[in-house]
N, C-alpha and C. Protein backbone atom coordinates (compact mmCIF):
# COMPACT_ATOMS: atom_id res chain seq x y z
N UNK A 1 34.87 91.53 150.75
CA UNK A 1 33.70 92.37 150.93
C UNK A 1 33.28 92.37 152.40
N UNK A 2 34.19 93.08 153.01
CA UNK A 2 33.49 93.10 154.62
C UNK A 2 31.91 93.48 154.87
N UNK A 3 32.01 94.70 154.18
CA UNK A 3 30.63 95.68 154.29
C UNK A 3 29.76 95.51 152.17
N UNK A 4 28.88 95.19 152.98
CA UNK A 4 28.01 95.08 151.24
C UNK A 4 26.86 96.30 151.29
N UNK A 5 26.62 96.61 149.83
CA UNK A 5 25.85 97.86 150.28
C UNK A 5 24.27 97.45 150.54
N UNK A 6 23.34 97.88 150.47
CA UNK A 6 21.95 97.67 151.17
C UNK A 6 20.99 97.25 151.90
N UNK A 7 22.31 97.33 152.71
CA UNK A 7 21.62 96.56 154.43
C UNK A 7 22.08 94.90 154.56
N UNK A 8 23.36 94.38 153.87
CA UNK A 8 23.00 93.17 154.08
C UNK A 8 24.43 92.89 155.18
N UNK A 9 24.15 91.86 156.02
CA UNK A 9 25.15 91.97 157.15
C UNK A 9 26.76 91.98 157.06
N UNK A 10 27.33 92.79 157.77
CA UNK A 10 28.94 92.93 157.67
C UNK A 10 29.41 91.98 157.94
N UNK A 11 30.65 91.29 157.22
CA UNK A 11 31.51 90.07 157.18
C UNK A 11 32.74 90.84 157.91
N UNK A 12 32.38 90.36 159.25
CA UNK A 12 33.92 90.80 159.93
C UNK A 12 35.13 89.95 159.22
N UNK A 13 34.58 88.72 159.51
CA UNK A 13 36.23 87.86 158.92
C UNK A 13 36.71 88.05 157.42
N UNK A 14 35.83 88.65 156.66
CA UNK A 14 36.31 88.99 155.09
C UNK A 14 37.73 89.74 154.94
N UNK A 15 37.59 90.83 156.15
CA UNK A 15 39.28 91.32 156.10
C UNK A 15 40.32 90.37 156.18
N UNK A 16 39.75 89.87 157.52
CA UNK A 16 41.08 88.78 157.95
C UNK A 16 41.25 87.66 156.95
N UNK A 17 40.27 87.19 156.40
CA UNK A 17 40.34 86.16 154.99
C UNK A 17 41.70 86.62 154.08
N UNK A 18 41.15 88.07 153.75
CA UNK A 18 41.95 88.40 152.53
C UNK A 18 43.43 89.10 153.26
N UNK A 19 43.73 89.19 154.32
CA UNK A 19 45.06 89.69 154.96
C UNK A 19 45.85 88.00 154.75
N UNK A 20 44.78 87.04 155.67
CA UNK A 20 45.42 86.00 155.52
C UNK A 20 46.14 85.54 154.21
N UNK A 21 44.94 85.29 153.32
CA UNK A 21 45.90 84.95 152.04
C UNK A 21 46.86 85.75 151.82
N UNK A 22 46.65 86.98 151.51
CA UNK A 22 48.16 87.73 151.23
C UNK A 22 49.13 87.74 152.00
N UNK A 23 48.72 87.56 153.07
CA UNK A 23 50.07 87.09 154.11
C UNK A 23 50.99 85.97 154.02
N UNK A 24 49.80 84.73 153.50
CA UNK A 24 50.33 83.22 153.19
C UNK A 24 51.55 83.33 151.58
N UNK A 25 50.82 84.20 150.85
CA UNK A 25 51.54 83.82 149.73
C UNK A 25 52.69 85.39 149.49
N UNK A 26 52.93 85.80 150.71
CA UNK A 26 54.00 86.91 150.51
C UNK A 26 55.70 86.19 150.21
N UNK A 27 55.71 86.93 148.91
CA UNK A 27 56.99 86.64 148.52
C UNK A 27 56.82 85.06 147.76
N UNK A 28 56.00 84.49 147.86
CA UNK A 28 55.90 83.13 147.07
C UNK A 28 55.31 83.59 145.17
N UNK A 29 54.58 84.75 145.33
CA UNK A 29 53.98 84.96 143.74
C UNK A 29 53.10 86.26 144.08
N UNK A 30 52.35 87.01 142.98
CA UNK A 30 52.03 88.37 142.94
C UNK A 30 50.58 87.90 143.20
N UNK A 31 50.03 88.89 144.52
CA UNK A 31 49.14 88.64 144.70
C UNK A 31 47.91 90.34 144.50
N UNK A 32 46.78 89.92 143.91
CA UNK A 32 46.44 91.06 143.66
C UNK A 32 44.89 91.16 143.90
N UNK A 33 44.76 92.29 145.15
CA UNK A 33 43.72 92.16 146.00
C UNK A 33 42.80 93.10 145.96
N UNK A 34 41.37 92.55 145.83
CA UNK A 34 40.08 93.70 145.07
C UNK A 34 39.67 93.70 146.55
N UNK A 35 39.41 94.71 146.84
CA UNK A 35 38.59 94.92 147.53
C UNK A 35 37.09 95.63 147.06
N UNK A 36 36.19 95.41 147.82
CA UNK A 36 35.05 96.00 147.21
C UNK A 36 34.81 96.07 145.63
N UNK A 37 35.32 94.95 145.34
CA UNK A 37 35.39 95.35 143.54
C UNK A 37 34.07 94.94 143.39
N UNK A 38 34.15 95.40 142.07
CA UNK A 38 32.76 95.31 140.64
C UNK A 38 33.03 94.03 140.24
N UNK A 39 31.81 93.43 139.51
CA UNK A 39 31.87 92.08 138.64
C UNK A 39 32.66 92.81 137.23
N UNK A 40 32.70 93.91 136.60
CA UNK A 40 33.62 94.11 135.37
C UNK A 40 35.03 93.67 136.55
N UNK A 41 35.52 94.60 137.51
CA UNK A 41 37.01 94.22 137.98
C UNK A 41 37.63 92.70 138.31
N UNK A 42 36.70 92.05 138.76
CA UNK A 42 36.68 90.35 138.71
C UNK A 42 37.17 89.95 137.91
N UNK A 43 35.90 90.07 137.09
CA UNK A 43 35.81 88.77 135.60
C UNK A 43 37.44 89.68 135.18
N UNK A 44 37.28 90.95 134.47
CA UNK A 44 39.16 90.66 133.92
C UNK A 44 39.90 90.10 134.71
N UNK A 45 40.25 90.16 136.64
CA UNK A 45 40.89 89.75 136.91
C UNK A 45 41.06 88.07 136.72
N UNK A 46 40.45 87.79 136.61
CA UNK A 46 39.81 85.86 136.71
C UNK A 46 40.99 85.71 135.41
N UNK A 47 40.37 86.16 134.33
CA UNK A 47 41.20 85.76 133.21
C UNK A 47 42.73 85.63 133.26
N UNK A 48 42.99 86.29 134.11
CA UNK A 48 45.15 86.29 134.08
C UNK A 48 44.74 85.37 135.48
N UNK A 49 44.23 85.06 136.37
CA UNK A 49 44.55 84.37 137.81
C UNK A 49 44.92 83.19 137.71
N UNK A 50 45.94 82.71 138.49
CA UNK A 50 45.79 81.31 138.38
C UNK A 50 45.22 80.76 139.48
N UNK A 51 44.73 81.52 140.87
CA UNK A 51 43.98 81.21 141.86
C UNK A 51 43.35 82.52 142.24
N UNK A 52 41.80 82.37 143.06
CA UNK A 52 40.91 83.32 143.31
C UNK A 52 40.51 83.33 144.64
N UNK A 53 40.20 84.05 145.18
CA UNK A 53 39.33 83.76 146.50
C UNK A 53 38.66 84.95 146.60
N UNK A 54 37.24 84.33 146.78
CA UNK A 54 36.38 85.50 147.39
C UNK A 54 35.87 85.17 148.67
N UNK A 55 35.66 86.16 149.19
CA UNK A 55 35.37 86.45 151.02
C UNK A 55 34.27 87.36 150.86
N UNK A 56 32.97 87.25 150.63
CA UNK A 56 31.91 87.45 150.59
C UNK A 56 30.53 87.11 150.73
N UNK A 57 29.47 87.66 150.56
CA UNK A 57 28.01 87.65 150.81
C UNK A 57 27.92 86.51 148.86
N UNK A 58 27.11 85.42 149.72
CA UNK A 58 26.80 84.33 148.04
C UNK A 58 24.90 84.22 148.41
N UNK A 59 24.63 83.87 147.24
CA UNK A 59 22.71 83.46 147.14
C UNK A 59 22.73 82.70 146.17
N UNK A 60 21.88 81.56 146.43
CA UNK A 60 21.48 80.77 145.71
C UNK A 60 19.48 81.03 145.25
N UNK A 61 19.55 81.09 143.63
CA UNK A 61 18.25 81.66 143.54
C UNK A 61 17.55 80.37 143.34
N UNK A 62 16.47 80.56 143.71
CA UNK A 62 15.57 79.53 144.18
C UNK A 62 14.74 79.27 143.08
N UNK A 63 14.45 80.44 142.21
CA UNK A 63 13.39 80.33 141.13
C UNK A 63 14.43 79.98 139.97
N UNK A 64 15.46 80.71 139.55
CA UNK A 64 16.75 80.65 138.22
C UNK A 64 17.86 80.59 139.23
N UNK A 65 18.22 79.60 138.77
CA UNK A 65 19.70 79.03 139.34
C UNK A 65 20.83 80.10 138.78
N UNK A 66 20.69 79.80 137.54
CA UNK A 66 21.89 80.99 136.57
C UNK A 66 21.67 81.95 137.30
N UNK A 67 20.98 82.33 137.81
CA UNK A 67 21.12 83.55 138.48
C UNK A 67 21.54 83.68 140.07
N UNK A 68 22.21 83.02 140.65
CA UNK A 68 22.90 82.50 142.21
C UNK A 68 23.73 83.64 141.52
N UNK A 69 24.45 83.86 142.96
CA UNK A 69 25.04 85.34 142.81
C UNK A 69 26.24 85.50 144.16
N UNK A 70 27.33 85.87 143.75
CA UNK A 70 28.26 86.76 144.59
C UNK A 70 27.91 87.92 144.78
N UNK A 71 27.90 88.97 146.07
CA UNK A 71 27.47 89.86 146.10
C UNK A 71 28.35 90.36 146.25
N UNK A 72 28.91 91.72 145.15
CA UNK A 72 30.09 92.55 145.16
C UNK A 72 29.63 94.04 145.06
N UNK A 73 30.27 94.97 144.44
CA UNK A 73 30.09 96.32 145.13
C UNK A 73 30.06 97.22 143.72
N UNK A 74 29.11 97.88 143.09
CA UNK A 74 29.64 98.85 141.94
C UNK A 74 29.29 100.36 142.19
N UNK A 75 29.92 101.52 142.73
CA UNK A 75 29.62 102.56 142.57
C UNK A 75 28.32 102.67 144.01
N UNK A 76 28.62 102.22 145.27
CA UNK A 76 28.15 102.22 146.41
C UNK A 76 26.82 101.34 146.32
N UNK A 77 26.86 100.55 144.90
CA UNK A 77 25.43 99.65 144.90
C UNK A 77 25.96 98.27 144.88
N UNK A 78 24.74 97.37 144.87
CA UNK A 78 25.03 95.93 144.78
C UNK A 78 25.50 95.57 143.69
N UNK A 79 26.30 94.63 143.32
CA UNK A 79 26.51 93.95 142.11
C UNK A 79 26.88 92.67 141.94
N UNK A 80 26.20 91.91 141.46
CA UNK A 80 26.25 90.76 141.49
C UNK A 80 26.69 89.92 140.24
N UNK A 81 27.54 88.79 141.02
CA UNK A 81 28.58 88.19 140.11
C UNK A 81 27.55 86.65 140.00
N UNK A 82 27.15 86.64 138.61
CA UNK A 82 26.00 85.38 138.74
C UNK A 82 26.31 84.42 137.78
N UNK A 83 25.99 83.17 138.34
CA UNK A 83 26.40 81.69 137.57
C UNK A 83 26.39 82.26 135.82
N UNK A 84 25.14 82.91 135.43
CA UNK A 84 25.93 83.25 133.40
C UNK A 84 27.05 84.17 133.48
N UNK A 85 27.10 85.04 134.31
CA UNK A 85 28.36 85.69 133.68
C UNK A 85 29.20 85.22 134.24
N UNK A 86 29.61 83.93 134.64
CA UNK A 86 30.80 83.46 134.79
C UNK A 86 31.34 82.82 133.87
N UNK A 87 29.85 82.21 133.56
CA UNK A 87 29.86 80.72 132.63
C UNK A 87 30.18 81.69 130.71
N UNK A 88 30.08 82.65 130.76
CA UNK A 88 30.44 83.73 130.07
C UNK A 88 31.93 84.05 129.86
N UNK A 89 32.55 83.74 130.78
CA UNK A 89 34.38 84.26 131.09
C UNK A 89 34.83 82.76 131.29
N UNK A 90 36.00 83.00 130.54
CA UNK A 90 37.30 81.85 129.95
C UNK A 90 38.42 82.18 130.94
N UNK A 91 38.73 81.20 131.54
CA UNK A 91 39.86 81.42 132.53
C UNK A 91 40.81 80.50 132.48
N UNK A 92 40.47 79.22 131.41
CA UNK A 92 41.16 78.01 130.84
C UNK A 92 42.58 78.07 130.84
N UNK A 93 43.20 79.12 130.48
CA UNK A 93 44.16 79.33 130.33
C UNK A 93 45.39 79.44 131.47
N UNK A 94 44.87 80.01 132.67
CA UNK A 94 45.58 79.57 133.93
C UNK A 94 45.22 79.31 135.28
N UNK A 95 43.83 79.42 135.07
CA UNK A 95 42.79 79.17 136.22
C UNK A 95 43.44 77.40 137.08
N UNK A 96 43.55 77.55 138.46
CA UNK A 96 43.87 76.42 139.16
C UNK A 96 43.03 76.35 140.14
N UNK A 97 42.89 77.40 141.13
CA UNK A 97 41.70 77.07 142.38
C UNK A 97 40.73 78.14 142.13
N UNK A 98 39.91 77.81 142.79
CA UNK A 98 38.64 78.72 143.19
C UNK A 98 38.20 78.80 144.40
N UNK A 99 38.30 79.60 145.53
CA UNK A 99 37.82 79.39 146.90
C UNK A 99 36.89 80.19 147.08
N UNK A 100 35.44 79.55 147.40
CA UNK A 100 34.60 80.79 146.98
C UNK A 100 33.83 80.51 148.81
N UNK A 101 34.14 81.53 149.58
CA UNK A 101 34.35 81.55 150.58
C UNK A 101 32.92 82.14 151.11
N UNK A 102 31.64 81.96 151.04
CA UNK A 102 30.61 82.60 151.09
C UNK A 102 29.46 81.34 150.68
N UNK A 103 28.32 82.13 151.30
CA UNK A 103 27.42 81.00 151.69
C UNK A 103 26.59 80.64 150.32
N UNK A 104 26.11 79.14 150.84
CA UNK A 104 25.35 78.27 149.47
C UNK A 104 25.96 78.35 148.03
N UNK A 105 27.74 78.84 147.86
CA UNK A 105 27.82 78.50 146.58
C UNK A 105 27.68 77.13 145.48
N UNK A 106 27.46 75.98 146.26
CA UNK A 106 27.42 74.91 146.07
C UNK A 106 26.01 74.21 146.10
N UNK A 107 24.96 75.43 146.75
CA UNK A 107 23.45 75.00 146.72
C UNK A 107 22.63 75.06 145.50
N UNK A 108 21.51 74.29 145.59
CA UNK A 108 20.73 74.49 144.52
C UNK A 108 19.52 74.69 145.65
N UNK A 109 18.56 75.45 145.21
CA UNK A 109 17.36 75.92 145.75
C UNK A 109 16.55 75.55 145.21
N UNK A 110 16.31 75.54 143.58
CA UNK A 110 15.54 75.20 142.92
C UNK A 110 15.32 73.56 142.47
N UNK A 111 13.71 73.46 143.06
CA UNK A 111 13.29 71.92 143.38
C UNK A 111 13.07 71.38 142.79
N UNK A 112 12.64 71.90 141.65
CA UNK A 112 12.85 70.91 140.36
C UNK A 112 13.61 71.38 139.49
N UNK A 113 15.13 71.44 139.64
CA UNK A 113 16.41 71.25 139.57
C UNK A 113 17.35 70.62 139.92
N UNK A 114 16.95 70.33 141.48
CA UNK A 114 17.99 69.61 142.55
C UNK A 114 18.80 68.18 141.56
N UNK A 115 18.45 68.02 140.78
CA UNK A 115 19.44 67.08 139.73
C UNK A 115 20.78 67.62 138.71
N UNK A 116 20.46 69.11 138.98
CA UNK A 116 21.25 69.52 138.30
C UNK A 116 22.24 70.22 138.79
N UNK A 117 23.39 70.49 138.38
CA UNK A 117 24.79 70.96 138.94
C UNK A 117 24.83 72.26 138.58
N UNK A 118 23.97 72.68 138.88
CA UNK A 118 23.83 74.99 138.51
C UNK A 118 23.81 75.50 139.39
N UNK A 119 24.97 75.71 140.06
CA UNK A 119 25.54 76.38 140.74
C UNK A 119 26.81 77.07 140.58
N UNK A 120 27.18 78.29 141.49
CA UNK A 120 28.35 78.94 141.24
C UNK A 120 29.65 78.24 141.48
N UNK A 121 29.62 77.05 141.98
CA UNK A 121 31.19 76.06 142.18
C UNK A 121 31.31 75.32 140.67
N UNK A 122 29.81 74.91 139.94
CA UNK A 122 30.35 74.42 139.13
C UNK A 122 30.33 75.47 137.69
N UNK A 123 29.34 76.69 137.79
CA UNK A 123 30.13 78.00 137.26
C UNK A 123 31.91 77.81 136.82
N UNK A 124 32.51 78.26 137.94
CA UNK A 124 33.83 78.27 137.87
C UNK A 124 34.86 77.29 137.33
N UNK A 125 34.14 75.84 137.43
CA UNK A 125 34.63 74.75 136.79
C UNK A 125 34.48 75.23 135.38
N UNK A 126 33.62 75.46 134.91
CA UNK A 126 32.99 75.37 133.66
C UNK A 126 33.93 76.63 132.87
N UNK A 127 34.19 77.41 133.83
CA UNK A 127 35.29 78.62 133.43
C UNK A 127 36.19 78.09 133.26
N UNK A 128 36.96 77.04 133.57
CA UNK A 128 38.39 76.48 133.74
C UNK A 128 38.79 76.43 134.75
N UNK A 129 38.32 76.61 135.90
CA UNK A 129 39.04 76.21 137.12
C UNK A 129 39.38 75.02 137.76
N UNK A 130 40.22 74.14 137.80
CA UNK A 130 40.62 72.99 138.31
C UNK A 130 40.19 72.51 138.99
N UNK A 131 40.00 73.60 140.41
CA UNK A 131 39.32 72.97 141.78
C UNK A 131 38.63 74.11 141.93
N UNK A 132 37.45 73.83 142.54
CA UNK A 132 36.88 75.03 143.20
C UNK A 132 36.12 74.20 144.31
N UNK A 133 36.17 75.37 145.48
CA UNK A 133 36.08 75.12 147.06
C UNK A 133 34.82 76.05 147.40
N UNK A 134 33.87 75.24 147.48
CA UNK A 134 32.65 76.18 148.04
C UNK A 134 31.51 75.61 149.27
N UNK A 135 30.55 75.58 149.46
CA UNK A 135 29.70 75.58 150.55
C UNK A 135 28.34 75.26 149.89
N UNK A 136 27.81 73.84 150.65
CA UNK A 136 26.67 73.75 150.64
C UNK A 136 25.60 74.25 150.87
N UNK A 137 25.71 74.96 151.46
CA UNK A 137 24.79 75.59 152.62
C UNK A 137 24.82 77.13 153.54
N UNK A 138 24.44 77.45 154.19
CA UNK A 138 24.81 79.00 154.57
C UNK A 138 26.36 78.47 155.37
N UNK A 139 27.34 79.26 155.76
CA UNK A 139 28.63 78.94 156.34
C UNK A 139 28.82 80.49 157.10
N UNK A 140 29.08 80.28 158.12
CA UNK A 140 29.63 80.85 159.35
C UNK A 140 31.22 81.65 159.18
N UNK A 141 30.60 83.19 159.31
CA UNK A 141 31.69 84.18 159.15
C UNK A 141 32.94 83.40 159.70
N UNK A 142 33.24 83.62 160.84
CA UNK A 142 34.20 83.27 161.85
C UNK A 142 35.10 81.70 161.38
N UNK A 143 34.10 80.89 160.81
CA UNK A 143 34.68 79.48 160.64
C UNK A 143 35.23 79.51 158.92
N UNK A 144 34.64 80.60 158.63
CA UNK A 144 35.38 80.83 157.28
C UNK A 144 36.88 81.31 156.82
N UNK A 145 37.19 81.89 158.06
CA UNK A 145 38.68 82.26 158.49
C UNK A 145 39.21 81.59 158.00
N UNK A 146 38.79 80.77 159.53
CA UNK A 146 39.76 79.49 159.52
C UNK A 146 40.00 78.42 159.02
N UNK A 147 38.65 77.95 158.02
CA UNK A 147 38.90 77.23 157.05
C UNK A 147 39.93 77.91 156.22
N UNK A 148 39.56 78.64 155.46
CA UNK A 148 41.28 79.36 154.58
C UNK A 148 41.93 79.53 154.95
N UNK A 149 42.33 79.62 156.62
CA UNK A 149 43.62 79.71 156.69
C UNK A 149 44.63 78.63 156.60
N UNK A 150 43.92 77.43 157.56
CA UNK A 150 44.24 76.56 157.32
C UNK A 150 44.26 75.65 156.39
N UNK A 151 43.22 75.86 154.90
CA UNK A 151 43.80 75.25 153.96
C UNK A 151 44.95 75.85 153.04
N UNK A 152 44.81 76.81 152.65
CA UNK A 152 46.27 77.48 152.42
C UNK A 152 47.29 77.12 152.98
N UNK A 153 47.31 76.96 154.73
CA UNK A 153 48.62 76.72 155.36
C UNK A 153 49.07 75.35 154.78
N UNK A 154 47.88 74.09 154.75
CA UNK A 154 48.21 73.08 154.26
C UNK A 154 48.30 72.62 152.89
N UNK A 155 48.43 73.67 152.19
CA UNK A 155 48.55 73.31 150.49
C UNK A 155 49.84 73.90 150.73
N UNK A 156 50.41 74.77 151.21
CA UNK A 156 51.74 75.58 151.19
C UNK A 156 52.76 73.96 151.52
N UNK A 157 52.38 73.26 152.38
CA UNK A 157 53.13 72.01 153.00
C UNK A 157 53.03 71.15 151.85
N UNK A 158 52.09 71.16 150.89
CA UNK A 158 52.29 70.38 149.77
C UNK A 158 52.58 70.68 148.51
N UNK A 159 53.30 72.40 148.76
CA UNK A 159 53.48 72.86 147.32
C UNK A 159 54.37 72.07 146.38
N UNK A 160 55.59 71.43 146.19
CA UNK A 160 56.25 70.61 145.23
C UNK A 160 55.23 68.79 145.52
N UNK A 161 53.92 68.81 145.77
CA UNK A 161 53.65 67.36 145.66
C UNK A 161 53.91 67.08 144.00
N UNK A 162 54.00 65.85 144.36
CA UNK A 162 53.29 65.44 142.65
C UNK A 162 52.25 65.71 141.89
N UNK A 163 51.71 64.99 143.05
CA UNK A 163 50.25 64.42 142.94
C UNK A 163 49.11 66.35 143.25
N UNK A 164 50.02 66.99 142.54
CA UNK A 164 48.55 68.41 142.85
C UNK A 164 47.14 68.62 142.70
N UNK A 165 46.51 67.72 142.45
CA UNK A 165 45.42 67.55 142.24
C UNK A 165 44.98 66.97 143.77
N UNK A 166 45.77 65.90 144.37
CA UNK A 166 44.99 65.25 145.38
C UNK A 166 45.64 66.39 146.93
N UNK A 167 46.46 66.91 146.20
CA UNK A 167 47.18 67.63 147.29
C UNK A 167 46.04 69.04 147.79
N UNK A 168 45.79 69.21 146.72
CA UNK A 168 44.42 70.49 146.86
C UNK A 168 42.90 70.19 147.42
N UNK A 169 42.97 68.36 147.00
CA UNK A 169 41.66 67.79 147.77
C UNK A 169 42.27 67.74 149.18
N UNK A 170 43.34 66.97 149.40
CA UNK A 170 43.36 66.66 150.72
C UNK A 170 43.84 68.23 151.56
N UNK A 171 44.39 69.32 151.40
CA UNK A 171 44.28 70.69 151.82
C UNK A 171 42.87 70.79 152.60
N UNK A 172 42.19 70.84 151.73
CA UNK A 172 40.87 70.99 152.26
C UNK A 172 40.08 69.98 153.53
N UNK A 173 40.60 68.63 153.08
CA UNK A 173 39.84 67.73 153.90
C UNK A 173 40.87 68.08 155.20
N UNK A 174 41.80 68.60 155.73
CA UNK A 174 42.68 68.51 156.82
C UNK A 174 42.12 69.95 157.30
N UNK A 175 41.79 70.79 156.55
CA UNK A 175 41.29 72.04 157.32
C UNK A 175 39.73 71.64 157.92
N UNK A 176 39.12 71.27 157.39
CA UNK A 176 37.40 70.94 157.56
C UNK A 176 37.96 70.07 159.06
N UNK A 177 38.70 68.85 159.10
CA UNK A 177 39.04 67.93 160.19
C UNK A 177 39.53 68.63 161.44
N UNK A 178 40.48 69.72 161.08
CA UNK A 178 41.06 70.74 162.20
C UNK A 178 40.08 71.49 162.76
N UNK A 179 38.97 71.47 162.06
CA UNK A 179 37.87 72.55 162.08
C UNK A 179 37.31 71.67 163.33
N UNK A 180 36.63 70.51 162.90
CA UNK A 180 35.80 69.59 162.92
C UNK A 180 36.34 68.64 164.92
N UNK A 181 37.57 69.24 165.06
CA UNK A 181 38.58 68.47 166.42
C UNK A 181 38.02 69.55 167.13
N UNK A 182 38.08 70.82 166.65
CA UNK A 182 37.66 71.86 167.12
C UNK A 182 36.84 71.79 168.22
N UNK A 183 35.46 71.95 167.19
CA UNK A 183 34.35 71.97 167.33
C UNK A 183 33.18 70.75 166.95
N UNK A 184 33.56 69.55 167.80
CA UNK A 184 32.85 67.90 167.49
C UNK A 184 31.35 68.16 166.66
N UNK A 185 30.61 69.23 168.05
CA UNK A 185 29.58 69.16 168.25
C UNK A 185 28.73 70.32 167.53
N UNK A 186 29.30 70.99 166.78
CA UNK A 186 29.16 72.17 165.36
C UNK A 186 29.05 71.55 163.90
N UNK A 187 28.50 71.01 163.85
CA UNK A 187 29.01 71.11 162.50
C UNK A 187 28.63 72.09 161.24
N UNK A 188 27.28 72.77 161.87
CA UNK A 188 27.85 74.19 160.66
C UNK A 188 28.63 74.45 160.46
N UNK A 189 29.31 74.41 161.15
CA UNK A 189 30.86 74.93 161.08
C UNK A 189 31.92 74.84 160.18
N UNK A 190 31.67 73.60 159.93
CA UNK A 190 32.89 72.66 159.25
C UNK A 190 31.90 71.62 157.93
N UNK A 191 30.82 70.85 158.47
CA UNK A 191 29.96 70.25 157.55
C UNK A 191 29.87 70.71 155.71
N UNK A 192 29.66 72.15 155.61
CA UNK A 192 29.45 72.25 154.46
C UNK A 192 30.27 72.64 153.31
N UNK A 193 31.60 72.53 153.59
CA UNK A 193 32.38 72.68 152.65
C UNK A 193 32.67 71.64 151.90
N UNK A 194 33.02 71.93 150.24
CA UNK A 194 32.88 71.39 149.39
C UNK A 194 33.85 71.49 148.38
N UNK A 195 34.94 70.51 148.22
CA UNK A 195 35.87 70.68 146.65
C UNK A 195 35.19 69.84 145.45
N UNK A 196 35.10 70.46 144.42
CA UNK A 196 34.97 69.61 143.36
C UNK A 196 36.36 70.43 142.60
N UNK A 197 36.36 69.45 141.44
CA UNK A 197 37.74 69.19 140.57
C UNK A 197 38.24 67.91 140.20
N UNK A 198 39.50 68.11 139.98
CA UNK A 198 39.98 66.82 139.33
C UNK A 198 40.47 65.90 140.48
């Protein structure tokens, strides 16, 4: 979602996000890329995926949590992909990652909640997703790149591990660190990313 509709700011790196991945996994498996999609084009897609990534505008609601939201696109309006209708869709069946590449999917806003895990990272768990990769906090177009690029590059280096579970944690912790050599003295940058999973 580079451009969202009603004024809310353009995600330059959302292209390059989604070129990247399809670039990473050309010729490795079928990759199949929404652009500007609807929450109906999602959720079916979710169900056959065995990995997801979104490159978009995220909110965490402050008053109803279930209601934190991906911001996607229906018919030149907003549409939003929110913690129930995820928790709504079954993906058990081949769901493995979740990279949800957009800000506060991993926040809770609501203060007398902050004990509870209602949010859109653990949404997607709750769908069946193995791992899902999201953000504490607001996260930085530009550093969002390059976090995916570089964790992709480094899960590709561990595709026959054994151990795939720790191979998808540690993916992540080597991109955040590359991030993090980067830029010492940033840590928006790199600070708020987040795997949960197995």
């Amino acid at each position: 979602m580079p451009t969202t509709p009603s004024g809310f700011a353009s995600l330059n790196g959302a292209k390059l996000e989604g070129d990247g991945v399809q670039a990473t996994f050309e010729g490795r498996g079928k990759v199949s890329r929404l652009d500007n999609a609807s929450v109906d084009s999602v959720l079916d897609s979710i169900k056959n995926a065995d990995a997801v990534h979104f490159a978009c505008h995220g909110s965490s609601d402050p008053s109803n949590p279930s209601n934190s939201h991906l911001l996607l696109e229906k018919a030149g309006e907003v549409d939003k992909l929110t913690v129930a209708s995820i928790l709504d869709t079954d993906a058990s069946s081949r769901a493995g990652i979740a990279f949800l590449s957009a800000c506060s999917t991993a926040e809770i806003k609501a203060f007398r909640l902050t004990d509870e895990g209602l949010h859109l990272v653990n949404a997607f768990q709750m769908a069946g997703f193995a791992h899902v990769i999201g953000a504490l906090r607001p996260v930085d177009d530009a550093a969002c790149v390059e976090i995916s690029r570089n964790f992709y590059s480094n899960l590709l280096n561990s595709w026959h591990s054994r151990d795939w579970d720790r191979a998808v944690a540690e993916a992540l912790r080597d991109a955040i660190l590359t991030m993090r050599e980067l830029h010492p003295n940033e840590p928006d940058l790199w600070a708020w990313y987040t795997h949960t999973g197995a």
